[in-house]
Protein backbone atom coordinates (compact mmCIF):
# COMPACT_ATOMS: atom_id res chain seq x y z
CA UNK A 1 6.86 14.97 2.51
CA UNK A 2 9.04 13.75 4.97
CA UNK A 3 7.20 14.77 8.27
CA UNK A 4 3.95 14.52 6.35
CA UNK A 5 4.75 10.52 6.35
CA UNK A 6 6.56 9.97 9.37
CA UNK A 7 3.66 10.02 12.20
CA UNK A 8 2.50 7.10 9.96
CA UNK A 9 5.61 5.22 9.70
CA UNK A 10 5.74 5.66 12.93
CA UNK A 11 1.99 3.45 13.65
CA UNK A 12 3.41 1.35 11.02
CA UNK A 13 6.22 0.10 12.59
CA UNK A 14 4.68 -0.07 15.85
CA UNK A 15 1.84 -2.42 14.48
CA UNK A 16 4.16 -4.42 12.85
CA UNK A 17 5.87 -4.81 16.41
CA UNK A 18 2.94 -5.76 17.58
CA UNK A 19 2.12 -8.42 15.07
CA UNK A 20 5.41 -9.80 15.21
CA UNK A 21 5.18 -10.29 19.32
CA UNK A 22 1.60 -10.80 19.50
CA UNK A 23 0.31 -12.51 16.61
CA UNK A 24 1.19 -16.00 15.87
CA UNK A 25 1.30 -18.80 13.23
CA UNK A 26 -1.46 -20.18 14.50
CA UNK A 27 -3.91 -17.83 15.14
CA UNK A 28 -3.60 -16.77 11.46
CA UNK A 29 -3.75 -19.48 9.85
CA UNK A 30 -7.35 -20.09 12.02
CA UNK A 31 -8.44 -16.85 10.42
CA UNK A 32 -7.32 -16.83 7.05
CA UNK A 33 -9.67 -18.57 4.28
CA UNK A 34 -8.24 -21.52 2.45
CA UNK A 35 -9.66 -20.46 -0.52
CA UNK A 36 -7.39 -17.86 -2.30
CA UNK A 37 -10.49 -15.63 -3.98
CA UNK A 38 -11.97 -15.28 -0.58
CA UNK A 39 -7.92 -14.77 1.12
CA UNK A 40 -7.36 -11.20 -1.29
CA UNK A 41 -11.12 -10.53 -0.32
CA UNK A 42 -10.10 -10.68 3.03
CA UNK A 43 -7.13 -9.03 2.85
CA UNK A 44 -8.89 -6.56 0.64
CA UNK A 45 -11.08 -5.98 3.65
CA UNK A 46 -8.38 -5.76 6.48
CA UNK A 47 -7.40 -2.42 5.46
CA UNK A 48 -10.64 -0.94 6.83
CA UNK A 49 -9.33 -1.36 10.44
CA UNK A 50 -5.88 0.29 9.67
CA UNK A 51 -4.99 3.88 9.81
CA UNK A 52 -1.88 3.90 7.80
CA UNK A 53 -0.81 5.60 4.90
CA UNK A 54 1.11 4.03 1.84
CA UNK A 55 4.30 4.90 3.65
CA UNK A 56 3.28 2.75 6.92
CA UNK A 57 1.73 -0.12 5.21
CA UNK A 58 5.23 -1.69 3.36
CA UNK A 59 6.30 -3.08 6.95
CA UNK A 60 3.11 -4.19 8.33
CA UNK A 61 2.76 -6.18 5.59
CA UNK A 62 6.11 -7.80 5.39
CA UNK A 63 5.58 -8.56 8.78
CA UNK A 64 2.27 -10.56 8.16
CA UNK A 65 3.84 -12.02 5.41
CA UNK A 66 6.68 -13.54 7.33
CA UNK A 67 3.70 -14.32 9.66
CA UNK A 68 2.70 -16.92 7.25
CA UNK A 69 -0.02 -14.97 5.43
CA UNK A 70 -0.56 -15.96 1.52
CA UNK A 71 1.20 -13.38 -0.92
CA UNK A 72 -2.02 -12.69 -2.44
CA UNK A 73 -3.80 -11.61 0.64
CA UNK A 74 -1.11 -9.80 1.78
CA UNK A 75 -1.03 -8.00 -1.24
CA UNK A 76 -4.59 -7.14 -1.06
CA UNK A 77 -4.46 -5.56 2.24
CA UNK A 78 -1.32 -3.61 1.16
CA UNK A 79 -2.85 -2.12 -1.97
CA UNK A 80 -6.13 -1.28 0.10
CA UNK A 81 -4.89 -0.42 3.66
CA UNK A 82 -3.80 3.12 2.21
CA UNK A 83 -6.99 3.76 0.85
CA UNK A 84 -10.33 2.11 2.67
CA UNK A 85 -9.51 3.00 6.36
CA UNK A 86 -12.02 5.52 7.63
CA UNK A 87 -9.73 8.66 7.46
CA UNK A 88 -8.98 8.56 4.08
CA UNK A 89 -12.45 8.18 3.15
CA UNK A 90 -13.58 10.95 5.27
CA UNK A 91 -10.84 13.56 3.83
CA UNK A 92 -12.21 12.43 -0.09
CA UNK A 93 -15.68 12.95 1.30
CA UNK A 94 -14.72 16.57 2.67
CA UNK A 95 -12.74 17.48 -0.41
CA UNK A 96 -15.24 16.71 -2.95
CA UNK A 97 -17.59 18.81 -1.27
CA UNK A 98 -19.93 16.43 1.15
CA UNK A 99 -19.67 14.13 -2.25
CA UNK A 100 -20.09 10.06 -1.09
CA UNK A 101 -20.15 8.97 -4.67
CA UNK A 102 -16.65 10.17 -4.94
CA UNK A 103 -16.07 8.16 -2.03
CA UNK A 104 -17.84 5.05 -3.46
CA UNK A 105 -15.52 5.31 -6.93
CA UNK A 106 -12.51 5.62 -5.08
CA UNK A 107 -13.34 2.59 -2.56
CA UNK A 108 -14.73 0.37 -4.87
CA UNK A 109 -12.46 0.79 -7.65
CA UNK A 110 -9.31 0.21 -5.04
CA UNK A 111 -11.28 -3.10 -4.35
CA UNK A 112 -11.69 -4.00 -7.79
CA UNK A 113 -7.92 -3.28 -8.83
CA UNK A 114 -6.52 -4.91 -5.26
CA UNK A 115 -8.44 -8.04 -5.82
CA UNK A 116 -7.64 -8.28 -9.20
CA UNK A 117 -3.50 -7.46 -8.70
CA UNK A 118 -3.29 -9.87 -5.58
CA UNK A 119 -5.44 -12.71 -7.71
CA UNK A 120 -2.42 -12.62 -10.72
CA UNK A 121 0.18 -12.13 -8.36
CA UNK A 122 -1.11 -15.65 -6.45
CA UNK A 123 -0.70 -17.26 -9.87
CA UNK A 124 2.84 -15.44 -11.22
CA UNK A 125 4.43 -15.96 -7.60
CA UNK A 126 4.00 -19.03 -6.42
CA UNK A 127 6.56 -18.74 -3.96
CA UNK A 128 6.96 -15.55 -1.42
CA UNK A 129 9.21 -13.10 -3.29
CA UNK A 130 10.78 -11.24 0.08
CA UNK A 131 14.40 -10.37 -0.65
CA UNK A 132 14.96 -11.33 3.43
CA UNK A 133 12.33 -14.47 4.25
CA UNK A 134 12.79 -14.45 8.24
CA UNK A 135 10.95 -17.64 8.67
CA UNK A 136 13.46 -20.09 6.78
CA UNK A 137 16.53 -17.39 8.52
CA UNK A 138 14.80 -18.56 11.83
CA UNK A 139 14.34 -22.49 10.43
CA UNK A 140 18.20 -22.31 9.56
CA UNK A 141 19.29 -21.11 12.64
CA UNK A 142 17.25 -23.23 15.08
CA UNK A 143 19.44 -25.19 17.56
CA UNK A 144 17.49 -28.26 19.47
CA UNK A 145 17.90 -25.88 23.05
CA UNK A 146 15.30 -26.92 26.36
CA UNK A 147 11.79 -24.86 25.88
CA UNK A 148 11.94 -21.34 27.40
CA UNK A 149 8.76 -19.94 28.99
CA UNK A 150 7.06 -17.64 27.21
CA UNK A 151 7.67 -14.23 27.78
CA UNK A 152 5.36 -11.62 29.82
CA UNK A 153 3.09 -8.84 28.69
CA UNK A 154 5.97 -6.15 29.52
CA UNK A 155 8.78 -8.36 27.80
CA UNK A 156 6.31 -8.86 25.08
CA UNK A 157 5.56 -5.16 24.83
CA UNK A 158 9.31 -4.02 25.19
CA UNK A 159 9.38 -6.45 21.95
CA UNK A 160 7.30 -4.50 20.16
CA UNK A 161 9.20 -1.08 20.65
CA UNK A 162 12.40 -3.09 19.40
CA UNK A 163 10.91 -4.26 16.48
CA UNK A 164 9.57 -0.88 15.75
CA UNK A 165 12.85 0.22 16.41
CA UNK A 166 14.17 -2.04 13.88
CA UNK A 167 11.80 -1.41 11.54
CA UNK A 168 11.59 2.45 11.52
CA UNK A 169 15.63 2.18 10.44
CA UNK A 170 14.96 -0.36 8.09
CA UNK A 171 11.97 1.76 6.20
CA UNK A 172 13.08 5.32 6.86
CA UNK A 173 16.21 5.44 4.69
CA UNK A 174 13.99 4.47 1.46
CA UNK A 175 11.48 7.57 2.30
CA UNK A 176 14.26 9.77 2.61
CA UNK A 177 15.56 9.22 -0.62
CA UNK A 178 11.71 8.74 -1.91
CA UNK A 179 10.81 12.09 -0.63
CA UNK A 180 14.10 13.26 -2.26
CA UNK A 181 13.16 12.20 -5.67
CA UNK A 182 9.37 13.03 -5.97
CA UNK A 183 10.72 16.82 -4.71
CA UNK A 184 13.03 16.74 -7.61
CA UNK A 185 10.58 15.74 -9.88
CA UNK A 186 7.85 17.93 -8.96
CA UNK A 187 10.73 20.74 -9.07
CA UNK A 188 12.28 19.93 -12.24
CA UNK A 189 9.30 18.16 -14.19
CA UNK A 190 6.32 20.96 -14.75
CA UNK A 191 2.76 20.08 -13.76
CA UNK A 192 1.94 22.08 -17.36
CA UNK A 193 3.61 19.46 -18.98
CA UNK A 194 2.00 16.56 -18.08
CA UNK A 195 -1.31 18.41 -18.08
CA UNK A 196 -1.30 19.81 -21.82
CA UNK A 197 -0.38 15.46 -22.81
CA UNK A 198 -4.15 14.57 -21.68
CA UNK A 199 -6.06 14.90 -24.76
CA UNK A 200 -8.40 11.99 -24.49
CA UNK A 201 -9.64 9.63 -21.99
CA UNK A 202 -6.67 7.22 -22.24
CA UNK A 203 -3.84 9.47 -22.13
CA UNK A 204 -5.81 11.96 -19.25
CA UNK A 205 -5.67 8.64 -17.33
CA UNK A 206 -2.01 7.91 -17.94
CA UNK A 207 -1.37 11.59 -17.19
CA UNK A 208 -3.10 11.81 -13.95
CA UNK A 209 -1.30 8.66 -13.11
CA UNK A 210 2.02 9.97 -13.47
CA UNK A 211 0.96 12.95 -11.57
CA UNK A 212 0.01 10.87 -8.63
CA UNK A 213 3.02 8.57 -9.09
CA UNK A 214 5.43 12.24 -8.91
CA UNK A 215 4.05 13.75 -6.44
CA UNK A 216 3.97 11.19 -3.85
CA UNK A 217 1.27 12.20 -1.79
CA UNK A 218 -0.19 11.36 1.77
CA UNK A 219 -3.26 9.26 0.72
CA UNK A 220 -5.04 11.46 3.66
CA UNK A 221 -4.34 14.82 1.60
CA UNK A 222 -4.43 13.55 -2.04
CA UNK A 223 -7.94 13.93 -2.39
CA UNK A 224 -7.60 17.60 -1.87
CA UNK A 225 -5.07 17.83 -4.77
CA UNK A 226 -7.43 15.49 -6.69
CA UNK A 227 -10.62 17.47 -6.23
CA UNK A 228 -8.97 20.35 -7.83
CA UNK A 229 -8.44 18.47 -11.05
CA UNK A 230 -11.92 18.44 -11.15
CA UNK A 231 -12.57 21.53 -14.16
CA UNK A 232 -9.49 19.76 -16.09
CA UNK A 233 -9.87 16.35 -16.19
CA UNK A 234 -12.97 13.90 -16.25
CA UNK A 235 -13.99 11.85 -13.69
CA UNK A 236 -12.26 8.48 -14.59
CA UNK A 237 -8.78 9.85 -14.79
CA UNK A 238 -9.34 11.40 -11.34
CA UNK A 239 -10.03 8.02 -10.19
CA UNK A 240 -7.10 6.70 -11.67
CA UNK A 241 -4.86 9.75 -9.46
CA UNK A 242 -7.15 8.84 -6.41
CA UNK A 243 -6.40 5.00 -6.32
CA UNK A 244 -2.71 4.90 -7.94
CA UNK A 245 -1.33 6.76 -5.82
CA UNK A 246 -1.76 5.06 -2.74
CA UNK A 247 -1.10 1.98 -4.33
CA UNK A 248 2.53 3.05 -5.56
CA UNK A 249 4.95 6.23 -5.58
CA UNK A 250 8.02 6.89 -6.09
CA UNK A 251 8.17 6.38 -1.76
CA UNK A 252 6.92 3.38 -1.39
CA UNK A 253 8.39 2.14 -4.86
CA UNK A 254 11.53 2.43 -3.08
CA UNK A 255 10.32 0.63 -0.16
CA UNK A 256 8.71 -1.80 -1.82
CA UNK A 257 12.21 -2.69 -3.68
CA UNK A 258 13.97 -3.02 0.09
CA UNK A 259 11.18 -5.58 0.75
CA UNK A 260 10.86 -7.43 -2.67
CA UNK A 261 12.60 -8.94 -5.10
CA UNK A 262 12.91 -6.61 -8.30
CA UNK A 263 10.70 -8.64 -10.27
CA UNK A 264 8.22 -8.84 -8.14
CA UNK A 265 8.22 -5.15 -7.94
CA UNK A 266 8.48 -4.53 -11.78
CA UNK A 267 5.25 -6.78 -11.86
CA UNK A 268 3.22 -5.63 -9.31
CA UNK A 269 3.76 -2.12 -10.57
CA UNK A 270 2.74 -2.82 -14.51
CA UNK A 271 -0.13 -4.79 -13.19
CA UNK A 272 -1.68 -2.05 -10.65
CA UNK A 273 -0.69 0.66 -13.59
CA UNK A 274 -2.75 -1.89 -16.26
CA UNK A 275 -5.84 -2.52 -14.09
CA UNK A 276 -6.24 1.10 -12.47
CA UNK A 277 -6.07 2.55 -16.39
CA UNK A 278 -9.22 0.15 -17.17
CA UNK A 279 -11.09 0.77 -13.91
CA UNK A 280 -10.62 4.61 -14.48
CA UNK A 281 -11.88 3.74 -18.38
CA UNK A 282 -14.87 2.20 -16.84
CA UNK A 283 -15.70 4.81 -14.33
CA UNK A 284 -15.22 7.27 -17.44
CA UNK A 285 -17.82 5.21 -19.13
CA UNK A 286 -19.89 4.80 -16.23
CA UNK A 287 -19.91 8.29 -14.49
């Protein structure tokens, strides 16, 4: 698991260095909508241009968050990131056999339960729920010193490398002991178990999204694990393993609680649990 998520912490961190040396203030809040529907659309939308993996995306988005963008939209674009960039979506079409409706569930339903997460989260947070909030650490410390020119591309760039630095340390002790735990659960806990509970639609959903929550897989090679669910378990509780997951493991869960307050974790886990269960009930419906 370890070295499975590592090349991606690794592009995480380094974009994060790169926002936080590159991107300013300003330039986001030119970008960002005012309007906080079409904010977790965007951010929703982001995720598209980001190879990362669950593992990469927890300090990119602190970093945009301390950036100045809006919890909600932030949130968005975390819950996505992991599962709308291009090589995820190619690796679920290739798994489910040349399938793109596979690809359109799994896409559209991580839209629909992003959007809808990041939406209550703008109302129940109201103020930015970091543990560490390195905008007011920077306010407090602020000393009224002469201007100093800005820095050059190559200072700016050797920035980025000690952020990413910084970061990689800050992350990589959490999916250690992440990767520790999911291989102790997926050692100790049988797969037969949790299979033989999935005796109707609700409870197959549940099931699958404990599985994806234990295992604690690469959102580029879950769909492989997924598509072999596929004599088992309908196609609504596979939906529920192919979006959860991403969204939140046992790796990132850890991660996330570096980042976030408890209660803000807590809640964003119940709510992505509550609205992937009735998006894989619809698709169950639907498909």
């Amino acid at each position: 698991m370890i070295m499975e998520a590592i090349p991606f912490v690794l592009i995480g961190v380094l974009i994060s260095g790169f926002i936080q040396s590159f991107v300013t203030e300003k330039w986001i809040s030119r970008v960002m909508p005012r309007n906080r529907f079409l904010a977790s659309l965007f951010g929703c939308s982001v995720g598209i241009l980001f190879p990362s993996c669950e593992c990469g995306i927890v300090p990119i988005t602190r970093r945009l968050l301390n950036k100045g963008v809006p919890l909600n939209a932030g949130i968005a674009f975390m819950l996505t990131g992991p599962i709308v960039n291009p090589i995820v979506l190619f690796s679920t079409y290739i798994a489910f056999g040349n399938d793109w409706r596979v690809v359109l569930i799994r896409s559209g339903m991580a839209f629909a339960v992003a959007l809808a997460v990041s939406m209550c989260v703008a109302i129940l947070f109201p103020v930015l729920p970091l543990r560490v909030d390195e905008r007011q650490v920077a306010a407090a410390s602020e000393t009224p010193v002469a201007a100093k020119p800005r820095p050059d591309a190559s200072k700016k760039l050797g920035h980025v490398l000690t952020h990413a630095v910084d970061e990689f340390f800050s992350v990589g002790k959490y999916l250690v002991l992440g990767a520790f735990i999911a291989a102790s659960m997926q050692t100790f806990i049988p797969t037969s178990t949790l299979l033989h509970l999935g005796g109707n639609e609700v409870m197959a959903s549940l099931v699958m999204i404990g599985l994806a929550f234990t295992m604690s897989l690469c959102s580029e090679a879950d769909a492989f694990i997924a598509s072999s669910f596929r004599s088992t378990f309908s196609m609504g509780s596979i939906s529920a393993f192919l979006v959860y997951g991403p969204m939140i493991d046992i790796k990132n869960t850890l991660m996330l609680l570096g980042t976030f307050r408890t209660k803000f974790v807590v809640t964003l886990i119940a709510l992505v649990t509550l609205f992937t269960l009735i998006g894989s009930l619809i698709v169950g419906r639907l498909v």
